[in-house]
C-alpha atoms as a PDB file:
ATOM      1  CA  UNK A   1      20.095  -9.139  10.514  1.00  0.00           C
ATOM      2  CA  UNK A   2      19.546 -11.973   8.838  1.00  0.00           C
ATOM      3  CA  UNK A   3      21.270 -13.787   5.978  1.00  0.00           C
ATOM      4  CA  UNK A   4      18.093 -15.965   4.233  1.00  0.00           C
ATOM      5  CA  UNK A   5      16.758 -14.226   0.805  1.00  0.00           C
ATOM      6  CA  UNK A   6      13.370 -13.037   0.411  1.00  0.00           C
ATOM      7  CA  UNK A   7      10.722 -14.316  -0.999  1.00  0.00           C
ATOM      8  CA  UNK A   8       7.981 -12.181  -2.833  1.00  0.00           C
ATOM      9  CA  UNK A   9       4.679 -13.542  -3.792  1.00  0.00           C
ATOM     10  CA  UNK A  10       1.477 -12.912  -4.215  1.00  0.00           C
ATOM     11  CA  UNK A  11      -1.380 -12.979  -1.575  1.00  0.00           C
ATOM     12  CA  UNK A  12      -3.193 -16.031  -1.314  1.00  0.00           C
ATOM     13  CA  UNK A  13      -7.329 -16.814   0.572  1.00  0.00           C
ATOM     14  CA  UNK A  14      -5.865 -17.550   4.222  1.00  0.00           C
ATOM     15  CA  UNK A  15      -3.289 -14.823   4.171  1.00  0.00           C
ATOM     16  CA  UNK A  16      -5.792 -12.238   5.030  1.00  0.00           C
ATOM     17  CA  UNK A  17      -4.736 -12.574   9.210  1.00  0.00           C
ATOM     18  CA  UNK A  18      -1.091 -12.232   8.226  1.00  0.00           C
ATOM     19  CA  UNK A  19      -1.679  -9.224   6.382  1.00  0.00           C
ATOM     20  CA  UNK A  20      -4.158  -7.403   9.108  1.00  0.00           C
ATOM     21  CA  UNK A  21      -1.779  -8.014  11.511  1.00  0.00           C
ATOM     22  CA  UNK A  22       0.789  -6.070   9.196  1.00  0.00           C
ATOM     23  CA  UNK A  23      -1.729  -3.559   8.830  1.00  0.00           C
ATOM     24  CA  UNK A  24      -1.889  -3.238  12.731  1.00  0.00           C
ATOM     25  CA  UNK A  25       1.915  -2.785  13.280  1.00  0.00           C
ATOM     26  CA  UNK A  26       1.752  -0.217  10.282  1.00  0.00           C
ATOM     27  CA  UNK A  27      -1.144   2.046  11.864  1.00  0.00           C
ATOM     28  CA  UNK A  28       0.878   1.326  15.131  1.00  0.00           C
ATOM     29  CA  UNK A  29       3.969   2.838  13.381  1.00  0.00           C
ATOM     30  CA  UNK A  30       2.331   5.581  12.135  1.00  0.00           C
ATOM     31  CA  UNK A  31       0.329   6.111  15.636  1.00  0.00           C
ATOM     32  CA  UNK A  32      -2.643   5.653  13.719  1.00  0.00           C
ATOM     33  CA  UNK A  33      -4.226   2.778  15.700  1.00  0.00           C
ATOM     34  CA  UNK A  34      -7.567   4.625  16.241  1.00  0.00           C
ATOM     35  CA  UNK A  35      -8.111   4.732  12.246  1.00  0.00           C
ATOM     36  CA  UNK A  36      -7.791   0.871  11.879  1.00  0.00           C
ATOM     37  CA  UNK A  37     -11.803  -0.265  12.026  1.00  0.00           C
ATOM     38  CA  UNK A  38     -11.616  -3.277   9.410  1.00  0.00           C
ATOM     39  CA  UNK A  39     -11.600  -6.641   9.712  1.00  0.00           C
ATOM     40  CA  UNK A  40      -9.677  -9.972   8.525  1.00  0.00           C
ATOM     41  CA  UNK A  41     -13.784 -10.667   7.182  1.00  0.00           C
ATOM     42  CA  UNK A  42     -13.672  -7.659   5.152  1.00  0.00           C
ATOM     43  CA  UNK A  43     -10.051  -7.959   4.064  1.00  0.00           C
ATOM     44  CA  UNK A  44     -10.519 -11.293   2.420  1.00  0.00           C
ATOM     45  CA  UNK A  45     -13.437 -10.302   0.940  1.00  0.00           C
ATOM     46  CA  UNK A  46     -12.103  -7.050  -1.078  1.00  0.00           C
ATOM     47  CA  UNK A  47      -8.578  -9.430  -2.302  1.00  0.00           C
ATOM     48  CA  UNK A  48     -10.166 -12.266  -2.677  1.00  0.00           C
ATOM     49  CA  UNK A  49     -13.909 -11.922  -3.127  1.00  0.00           C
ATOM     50  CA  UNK A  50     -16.058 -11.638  -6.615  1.00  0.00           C
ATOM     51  CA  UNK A  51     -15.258  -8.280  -7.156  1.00  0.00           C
ATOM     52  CA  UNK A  52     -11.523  -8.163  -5.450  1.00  0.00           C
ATOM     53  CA  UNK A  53     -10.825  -3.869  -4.966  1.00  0.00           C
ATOM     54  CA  UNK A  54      -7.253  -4.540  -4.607  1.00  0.00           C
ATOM     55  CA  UNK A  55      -4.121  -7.063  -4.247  1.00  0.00           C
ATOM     56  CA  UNK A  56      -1.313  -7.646  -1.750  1.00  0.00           C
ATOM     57  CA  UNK A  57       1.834  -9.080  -2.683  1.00  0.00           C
ATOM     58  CA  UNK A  58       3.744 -10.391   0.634  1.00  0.00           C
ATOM     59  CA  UNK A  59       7.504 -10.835   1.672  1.00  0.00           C
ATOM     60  CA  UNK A  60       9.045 -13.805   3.221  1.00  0.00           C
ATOM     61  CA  UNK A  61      12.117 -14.793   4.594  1.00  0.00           C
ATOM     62  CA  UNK A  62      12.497 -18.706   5.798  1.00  0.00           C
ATOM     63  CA  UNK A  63       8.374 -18.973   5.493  1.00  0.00           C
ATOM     64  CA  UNK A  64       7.463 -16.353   7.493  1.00  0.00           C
ATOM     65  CA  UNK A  65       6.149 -13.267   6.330  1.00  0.00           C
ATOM     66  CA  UNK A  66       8.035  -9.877   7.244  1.00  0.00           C
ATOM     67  CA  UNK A  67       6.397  -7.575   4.783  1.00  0.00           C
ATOM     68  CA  UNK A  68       3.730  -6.873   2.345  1.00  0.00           C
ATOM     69  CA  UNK A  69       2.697  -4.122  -0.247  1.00  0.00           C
ATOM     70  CA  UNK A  70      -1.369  -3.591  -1.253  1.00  0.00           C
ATOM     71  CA  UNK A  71      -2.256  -1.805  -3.856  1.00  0.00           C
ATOM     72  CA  UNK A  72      -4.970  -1.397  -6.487  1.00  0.00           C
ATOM     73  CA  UNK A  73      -5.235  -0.123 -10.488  1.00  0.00           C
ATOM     74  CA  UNK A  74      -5.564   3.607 -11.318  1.00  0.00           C
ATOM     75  CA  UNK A  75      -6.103   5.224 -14.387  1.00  0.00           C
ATOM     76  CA  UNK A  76      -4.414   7.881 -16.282  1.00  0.00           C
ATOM     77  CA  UNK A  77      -6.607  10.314 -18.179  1.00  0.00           C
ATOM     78  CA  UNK A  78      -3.858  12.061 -19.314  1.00  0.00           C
ATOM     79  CA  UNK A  79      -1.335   8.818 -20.337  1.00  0.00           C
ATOM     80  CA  UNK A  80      -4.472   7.098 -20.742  1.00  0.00           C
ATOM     81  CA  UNK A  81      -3.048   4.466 -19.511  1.00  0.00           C
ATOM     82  CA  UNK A  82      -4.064   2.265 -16.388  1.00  0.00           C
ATOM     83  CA  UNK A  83      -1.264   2.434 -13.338  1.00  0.00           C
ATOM     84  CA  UNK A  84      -0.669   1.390  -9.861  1.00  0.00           C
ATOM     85  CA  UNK A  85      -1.767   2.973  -6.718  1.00  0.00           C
ATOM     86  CA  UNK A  86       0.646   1.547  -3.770  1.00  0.00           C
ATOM     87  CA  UNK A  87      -1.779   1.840  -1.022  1.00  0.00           C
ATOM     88  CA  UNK A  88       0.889   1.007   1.430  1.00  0.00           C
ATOM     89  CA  UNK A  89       3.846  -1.010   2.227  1.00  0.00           C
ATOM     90  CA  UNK A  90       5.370  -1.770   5.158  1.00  0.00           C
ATOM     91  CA  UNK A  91       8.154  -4.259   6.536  1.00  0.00           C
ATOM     92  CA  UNK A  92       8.507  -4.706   9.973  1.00  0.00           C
ATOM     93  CA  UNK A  93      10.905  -2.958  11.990  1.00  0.00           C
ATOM     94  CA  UNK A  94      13.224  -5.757  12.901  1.00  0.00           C
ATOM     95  CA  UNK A  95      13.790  -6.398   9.087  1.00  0.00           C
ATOM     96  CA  UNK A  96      14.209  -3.037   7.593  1.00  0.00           C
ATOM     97  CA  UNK A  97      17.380  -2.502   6.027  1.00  0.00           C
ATOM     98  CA  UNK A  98      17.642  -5.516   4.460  1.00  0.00           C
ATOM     99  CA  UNK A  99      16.694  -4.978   1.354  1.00  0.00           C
ATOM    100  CA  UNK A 100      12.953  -6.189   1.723  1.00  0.00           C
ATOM    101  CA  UNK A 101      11.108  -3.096   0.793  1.00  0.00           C
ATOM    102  CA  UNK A 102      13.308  -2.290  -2.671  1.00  0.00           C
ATOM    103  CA  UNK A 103      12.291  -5.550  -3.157  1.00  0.00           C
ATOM    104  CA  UNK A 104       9.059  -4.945  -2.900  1.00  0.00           C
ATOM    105  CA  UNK A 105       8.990  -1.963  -5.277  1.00  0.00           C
ATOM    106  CA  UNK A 106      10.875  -3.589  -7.869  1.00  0.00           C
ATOM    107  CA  UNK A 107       7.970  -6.576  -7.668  1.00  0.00           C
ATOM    108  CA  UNK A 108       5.432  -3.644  -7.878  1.00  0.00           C
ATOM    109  CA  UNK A 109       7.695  -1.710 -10.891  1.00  0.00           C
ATOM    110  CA  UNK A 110       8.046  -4.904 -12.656  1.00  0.00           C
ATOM    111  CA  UNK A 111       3.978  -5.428 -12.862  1.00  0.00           C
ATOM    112  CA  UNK A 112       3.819  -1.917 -13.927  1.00  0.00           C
ATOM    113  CA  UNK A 113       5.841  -2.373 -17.265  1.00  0.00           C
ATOM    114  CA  UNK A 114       4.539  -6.057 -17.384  1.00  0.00           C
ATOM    115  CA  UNK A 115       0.653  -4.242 -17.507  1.00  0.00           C
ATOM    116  CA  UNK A 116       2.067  -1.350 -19.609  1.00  0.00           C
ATOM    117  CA  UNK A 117       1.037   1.503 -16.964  1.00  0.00           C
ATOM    118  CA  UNK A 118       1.985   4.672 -16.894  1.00  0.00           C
ATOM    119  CA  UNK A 119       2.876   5.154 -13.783  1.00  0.00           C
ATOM    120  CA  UNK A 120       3.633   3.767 -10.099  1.00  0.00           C
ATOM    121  CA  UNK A 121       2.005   6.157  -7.393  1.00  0.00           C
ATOM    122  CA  UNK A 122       1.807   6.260  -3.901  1.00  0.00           C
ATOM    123  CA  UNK A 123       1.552   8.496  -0.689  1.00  0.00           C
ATOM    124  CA  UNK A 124       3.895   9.366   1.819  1.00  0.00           C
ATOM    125  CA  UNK A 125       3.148  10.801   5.551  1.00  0.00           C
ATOM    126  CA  UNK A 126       5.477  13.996   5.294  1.00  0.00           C
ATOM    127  CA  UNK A 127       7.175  13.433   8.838  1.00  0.00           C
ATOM    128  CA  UNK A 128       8.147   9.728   7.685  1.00  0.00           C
ATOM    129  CA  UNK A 129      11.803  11.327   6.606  1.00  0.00           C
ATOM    130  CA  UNK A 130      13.589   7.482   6.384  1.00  0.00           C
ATOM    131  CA  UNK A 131      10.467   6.178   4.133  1.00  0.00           C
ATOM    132  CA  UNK A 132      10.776   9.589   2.100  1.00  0.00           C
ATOM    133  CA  UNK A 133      14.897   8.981   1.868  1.00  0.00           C
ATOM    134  CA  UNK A 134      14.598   5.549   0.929  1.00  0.00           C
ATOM    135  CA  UNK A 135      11.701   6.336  -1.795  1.00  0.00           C
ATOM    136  CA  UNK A 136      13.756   9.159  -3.524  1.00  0.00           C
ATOM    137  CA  UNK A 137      16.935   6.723  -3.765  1.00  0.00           C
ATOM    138  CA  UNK A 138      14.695   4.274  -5.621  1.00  0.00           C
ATOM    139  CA  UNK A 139      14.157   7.214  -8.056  1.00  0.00           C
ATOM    140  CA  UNK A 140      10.432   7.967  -6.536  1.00  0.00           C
ATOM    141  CA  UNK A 141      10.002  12.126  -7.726  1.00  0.00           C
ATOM    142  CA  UNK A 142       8.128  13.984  -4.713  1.00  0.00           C
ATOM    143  CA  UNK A 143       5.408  15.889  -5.914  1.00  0.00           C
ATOM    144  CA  UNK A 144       5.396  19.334  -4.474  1.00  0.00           C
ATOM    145  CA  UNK A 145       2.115  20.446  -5.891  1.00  0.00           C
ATOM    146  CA  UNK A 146      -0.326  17.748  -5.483  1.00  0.00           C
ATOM    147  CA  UNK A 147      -2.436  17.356  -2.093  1.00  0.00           C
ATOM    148  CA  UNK A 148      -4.625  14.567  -1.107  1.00  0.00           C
ATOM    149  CA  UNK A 149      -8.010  15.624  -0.967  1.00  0.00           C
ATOM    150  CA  UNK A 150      -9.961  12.608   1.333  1.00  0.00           C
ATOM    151  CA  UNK A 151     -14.015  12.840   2.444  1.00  0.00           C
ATOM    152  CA  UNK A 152     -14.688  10.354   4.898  1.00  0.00           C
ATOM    153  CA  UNK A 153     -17.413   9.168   7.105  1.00  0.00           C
ATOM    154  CA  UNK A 154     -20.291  11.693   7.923  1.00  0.00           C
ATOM    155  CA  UNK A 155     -18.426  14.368   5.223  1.00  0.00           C
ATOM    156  CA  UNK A 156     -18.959  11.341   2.451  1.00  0.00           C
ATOM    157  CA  UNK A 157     -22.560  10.817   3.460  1.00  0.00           C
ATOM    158  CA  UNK A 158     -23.365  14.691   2.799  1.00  0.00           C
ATOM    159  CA  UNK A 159     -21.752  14.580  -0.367  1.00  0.00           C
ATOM    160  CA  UNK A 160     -23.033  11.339  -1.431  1.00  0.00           C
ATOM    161  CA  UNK A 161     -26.788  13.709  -0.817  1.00  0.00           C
ATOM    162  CA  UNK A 162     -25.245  16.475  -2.744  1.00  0.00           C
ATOM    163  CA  UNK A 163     -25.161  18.543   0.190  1.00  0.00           C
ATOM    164  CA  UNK A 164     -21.988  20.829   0.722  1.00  0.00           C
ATOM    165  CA  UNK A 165     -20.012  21.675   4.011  1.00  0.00           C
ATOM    166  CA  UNK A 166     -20.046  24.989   5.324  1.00  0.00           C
ATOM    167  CA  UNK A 167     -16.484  26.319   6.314  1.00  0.00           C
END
């Protein structure tokens, strides 16, 4: 445990290693490893590029970085307002409990009201029980109903030619 303060900040070109390696220890965590086919090329280009698809903030603590948080903008039809999607955030393991990920959040909540959204959304795996704990005691609402519905790969292909999947 350490005693220094964290920093939050925004990503910056030439973070983009930093932040795949994060990635890696998440899908690691999560024993997702096989799902991780990006690249540091790719990552840079979608944050930082002409058209960025989405933004990292990072967490540090005495320069180095322990943490980050991507996410993109959303849209609510129904607020019709815009919000944030928290793609995902992750700290690793050796500082957890320290306060980094609330910090996090509130970094992500405060942009929210900042940008008038709606909302703050995000996904959680539902086996993860300390993420889910420490997301309901930041006042995060689980929402029983909803499902994830994801096409992928060869599925998105199909669909992309209009053709459906037999089941």
């Amino acid at each position: 445990m350490t005693s220094s303060q964290v920093t939050i900040r925004a990503a910056i070109p030439g973070d983009e290693a930093v932040i795949f390696s994060l990635i890696r220890a998440l899908a690691e965590y999560e024993k997702l490893t096989d799902q991780v086919t990006g690249s540091e090329a790719l990552l840079r280009s979608h944050l930082f590029g002409d058209r960025p698809y989405a933004e990292a903030i990072l967490a540090e603590i005495d320069g180095a970085v322990v943490g980050f948080a991507l996410f993109f903008y959303s849209y609510s039809t129904f607020l019709t307002k815009p919000g944030i999607y928290l793609e995902d955030l992750f700290v690793l393991p050796e500082y957890r409990s320290q306060g980094i990920g609330k910090a996090l959040l509130i970094d992500l909540a405060q942009r929210a009201i900042a940008q008038d959204c709606g909302r703050l959304e995000w996904s959680v795996l539902d086996w993860n029980e300390p993420a889910i704990g420490f997301y309901r005691r930041m006042g995060a609402t689980l929402l029983p109903d909803w499902r994830i519905c994801r096409v992928t790969g060869d599925a998105l292909g199909q669909m992309a030619l209009g053709k459906r999947k037999t089941l």
